[in-house]
Structures are given as structure tokens and as C-alpha cells.
C-alpha atoms as a PDB file:
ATOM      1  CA  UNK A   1      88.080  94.000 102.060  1.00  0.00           C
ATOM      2  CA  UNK A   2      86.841  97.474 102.834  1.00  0.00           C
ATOM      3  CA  UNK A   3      87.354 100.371 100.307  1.00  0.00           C
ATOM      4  CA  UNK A   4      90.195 102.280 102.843  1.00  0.00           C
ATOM      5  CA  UNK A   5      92.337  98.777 103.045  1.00  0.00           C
ATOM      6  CA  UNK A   6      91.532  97.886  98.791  1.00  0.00           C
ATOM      7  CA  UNK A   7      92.999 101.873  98.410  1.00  0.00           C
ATOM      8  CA  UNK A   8      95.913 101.290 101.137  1.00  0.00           C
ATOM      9  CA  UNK A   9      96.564  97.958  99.642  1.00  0.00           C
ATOM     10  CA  UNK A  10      96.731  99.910  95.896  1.00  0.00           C
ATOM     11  CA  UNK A  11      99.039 102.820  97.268  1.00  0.00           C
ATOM     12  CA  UNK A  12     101.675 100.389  99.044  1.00  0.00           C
ATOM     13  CA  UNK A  13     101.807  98.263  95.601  1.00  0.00           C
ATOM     14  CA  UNK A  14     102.506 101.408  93.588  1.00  0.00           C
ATOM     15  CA  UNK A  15     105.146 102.468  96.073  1.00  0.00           C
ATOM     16  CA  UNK A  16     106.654  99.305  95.982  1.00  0.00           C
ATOM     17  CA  UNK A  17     106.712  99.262  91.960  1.00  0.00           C
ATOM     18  CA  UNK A  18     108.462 102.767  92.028  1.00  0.00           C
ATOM     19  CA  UNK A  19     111.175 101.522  94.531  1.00  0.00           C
ATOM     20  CA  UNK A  20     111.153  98.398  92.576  1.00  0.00           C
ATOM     21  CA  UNK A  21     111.880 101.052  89.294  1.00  0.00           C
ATOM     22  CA  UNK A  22     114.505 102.696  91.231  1.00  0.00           C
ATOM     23  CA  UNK A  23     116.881  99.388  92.662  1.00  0.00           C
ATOM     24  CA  UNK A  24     116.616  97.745  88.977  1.00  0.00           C
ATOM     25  CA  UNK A  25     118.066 101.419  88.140  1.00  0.00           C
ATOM     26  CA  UNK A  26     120.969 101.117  90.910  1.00  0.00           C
ATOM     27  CA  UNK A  27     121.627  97.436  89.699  1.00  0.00           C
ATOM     28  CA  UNK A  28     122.059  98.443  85.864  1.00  0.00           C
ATOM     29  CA  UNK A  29     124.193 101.582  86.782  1.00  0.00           C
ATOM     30  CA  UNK A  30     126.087  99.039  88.982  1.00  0.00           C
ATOM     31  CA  UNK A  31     126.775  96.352  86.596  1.00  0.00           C
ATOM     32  CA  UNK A  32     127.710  99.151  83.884  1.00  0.00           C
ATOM     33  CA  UNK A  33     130.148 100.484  85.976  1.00  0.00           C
ATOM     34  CA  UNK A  34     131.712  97.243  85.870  1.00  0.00           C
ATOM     35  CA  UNK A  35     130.825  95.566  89.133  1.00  0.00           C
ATOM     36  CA  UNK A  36     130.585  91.610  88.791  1.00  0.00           C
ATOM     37  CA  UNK A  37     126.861  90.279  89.366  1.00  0.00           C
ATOM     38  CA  UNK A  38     125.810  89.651  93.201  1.00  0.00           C
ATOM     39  CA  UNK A  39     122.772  87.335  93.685  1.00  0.00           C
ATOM     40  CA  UNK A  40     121.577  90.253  95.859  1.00  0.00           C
ATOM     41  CA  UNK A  41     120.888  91.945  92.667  1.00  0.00           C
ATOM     42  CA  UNK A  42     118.143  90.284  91.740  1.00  0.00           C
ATOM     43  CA  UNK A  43     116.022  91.011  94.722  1.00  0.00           C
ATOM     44  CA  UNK A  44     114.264  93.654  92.547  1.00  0.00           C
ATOM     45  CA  UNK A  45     112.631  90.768  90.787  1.00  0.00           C
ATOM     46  CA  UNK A  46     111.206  89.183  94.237  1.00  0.00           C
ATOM     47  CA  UNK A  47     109.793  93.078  94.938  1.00  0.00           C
ATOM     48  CA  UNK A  48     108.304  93.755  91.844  1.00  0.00           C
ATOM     49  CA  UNK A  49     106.202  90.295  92.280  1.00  0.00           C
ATOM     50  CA  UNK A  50     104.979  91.798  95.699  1.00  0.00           C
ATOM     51  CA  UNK A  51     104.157  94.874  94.446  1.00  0.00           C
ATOM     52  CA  UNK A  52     102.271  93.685  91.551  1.00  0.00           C
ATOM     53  CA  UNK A  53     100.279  91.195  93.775  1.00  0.00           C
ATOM     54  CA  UNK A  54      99.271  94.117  96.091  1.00  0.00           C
ATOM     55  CA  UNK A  55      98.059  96.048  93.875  1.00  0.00           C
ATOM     56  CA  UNK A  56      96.261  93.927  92.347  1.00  0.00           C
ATOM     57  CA  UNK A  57      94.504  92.823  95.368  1.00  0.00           C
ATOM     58  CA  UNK A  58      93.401  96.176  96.285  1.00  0.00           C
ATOM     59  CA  UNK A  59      92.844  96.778  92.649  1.00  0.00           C
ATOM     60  CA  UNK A  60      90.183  93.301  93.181  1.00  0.00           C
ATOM     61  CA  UNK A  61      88.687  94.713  95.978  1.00  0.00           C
ATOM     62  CA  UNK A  62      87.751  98.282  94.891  1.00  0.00           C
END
């Protein structure tokens, strides 16, 4: 992998770990509020695993 791709591969990871941040923010104001648990709700999980492999690809590949 080519430094450009290791550095875009890096950048989308971190974005996806700060959206990740923000939905398991939404979820817990959610469920505090009082609304009953969705499945759905744990698709922060599934993103955070994505965005941890990405960046550590491009992290690899530097």
C-alpha cells in the first residue's frame, strides 16, 4: 500500500471512531431518556470494529 492510501486509510478510521464516539453518545442519551433497547443500537459496536481495523491497516502500511 502506497503512503497516500496507508494516510487515507488512517483518516477514514479516525473519522469513523469519532462518529462511532458520537452514535454510542445518541444511544446512551436515548436509553436514559427512557427508550426500551432496539437491536439497532448496537450498530456502534459493528462501526467501531471497522474503524479500528482501518486504521490500523493504514497505521501497518505507513
Amino acid at each position: 500500500m502506497t503512503t497516500e492510501k496507508a494516510t487515507i486509510s488512517r483518516v477514514f478510521g479516525l473519522l469513523i471512531l469519532a462518529l462511532t464516539a458520537f452514535m454510542v453518545i445518541c444511544v446512551v442519551v436515548m436509553l436514559a431518556t427512557g427508550a426500551k433497547f432496539v437491536p439497532v443500537m448496537a450498530a456502534p459496536v459493528v462501526f467501531l470494529g471497522v474503524g479500528v481495523l482501518m486504521y490500523r491497516s493504514g497505521r501497518k502500511s505507513a
